[in-house]
Protein backbone atom coordinates (compact mmCIF):
# COMPACT_ATOMS: atom_id res chain seq x y z
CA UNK A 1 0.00 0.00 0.00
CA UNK A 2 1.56 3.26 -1.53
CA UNK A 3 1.74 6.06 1.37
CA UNK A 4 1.33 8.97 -1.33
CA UNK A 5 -1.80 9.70 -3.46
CA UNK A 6 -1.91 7.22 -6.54
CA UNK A 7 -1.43 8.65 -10.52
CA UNK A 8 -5.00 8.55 -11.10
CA UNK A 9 -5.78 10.98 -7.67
CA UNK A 10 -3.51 13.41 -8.80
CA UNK A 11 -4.36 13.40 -12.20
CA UNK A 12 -7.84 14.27 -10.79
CA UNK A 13 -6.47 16.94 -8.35
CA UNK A 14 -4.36 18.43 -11.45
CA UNK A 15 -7.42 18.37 -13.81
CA UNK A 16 -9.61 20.35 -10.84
CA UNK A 17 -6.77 23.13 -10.65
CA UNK A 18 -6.62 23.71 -13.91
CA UNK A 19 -10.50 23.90 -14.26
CA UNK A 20 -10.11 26.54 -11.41
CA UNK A 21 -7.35 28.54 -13.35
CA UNK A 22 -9.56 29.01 -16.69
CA UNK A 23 -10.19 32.44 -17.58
CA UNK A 24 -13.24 32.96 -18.88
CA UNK A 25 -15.46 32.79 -14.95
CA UNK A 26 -18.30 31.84 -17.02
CA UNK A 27 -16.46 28.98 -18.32
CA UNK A 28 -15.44 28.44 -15.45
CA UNK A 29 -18.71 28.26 -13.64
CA UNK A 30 -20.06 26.03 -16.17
CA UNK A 31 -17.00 23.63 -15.55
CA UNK A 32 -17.55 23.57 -12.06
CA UNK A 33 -21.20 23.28 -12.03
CA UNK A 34 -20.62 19.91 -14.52
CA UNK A 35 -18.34 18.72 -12.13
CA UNK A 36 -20.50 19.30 -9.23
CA UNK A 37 -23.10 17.40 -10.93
CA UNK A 38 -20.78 14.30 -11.63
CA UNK A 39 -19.95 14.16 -7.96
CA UNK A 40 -23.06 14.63 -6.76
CA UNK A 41 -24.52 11.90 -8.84
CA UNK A 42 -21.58 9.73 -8.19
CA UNK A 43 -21.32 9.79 -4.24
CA UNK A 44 -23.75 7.61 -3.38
CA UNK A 45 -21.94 4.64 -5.87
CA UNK A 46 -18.16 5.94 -4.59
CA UNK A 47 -19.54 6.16 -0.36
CA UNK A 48 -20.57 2.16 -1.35
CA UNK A 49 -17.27 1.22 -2.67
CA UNK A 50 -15.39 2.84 0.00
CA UNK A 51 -18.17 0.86 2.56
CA UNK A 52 -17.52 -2.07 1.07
CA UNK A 53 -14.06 -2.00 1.87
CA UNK A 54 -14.26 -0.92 5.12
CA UNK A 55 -16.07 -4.04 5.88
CA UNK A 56 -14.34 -6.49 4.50
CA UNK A 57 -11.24 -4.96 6.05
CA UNK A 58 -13.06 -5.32 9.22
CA UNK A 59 -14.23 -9.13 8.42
CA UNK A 60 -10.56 -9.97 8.15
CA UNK A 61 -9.88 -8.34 11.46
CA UNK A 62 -8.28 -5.09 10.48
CA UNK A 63 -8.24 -2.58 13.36
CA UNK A 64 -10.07 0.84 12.79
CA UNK A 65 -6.69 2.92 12.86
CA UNK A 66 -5.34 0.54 10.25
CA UNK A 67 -7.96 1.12 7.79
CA UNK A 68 -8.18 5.15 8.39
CA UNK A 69 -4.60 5.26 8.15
CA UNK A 70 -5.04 2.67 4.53
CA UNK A 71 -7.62 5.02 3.21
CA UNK A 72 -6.25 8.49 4.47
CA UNK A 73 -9.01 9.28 6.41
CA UNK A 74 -9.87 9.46 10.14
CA UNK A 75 -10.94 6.74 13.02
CA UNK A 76 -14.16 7.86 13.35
CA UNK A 77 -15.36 8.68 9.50
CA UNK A 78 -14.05 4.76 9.27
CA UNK A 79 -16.99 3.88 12.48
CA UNK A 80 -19.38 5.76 10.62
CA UNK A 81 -18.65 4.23 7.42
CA UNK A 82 -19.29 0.81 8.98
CA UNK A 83 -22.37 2.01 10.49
CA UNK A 84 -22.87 3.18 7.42
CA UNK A 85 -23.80 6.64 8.01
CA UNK A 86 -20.49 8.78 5.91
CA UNK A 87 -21.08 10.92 3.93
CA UNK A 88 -25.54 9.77 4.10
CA UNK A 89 -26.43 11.91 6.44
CA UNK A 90 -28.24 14.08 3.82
CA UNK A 91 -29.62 11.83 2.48
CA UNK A 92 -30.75 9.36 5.60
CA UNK A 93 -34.52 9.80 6.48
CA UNK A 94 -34.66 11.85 9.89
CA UNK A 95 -36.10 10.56 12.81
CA UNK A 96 -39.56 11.43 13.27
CA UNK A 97 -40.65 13.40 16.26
CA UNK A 98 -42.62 12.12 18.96
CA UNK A 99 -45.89 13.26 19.88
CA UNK A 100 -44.16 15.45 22.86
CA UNK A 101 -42.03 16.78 20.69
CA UNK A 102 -44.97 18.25 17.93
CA UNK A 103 -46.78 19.61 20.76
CA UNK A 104 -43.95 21.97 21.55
CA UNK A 105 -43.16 22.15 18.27
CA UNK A 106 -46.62 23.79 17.72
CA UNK A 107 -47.06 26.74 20.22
């Protein structure tokens, strides 16, 4: 396991500056706004992959500082990816209230 970024993370990272440095701001915005789009439509597939690795790290026994450290991110973004709430919490249904809680709520 390679401590620095891999090729294709910094030919990502290299393609966003450059999108950044264009000098027409209208083409500009439009790049970013396609870009922003492709993400947005992409995290929920790219938070599963990452999941999916989390757990099976954690079937084989892999301690939760070993995988952050693995996949360059913290301790506890790895718990929450194995609870499966990363990066979800937008999109997660929220808790209903209670009946208490609409009656307060209301006044």
């Amino acid at each position: 396991m390679a401590d620095e970024m891999a090729e294709e993370t910094h030919k990502v990272i290299d393609s966003l500056k450059a999108m950044e440095s264009m000098e027409d701001p209208v083409a500009r915005a439009a790049a970013i706004s396609d870009v922003l789009k492709h993400v947005e439509e992409r995290s929920p597939d790219w938070r599963d992959l990452r999941r999916k690795v989390v757990l099976d790290l954690r079937a084989e026994g892999v301690s939760y500082r070993r995988i952050a450290s693995m996949i360059r991110t913290s301790l506890g973004t790895v718990q929450s990816i194995e609870r499966g709430h990363a990066g979800a919490w937008g999109t997660k249904p929220r808790k209903k209230p209670d009946a208490k809680q609409e009656e307060t709520d209301g006044e």
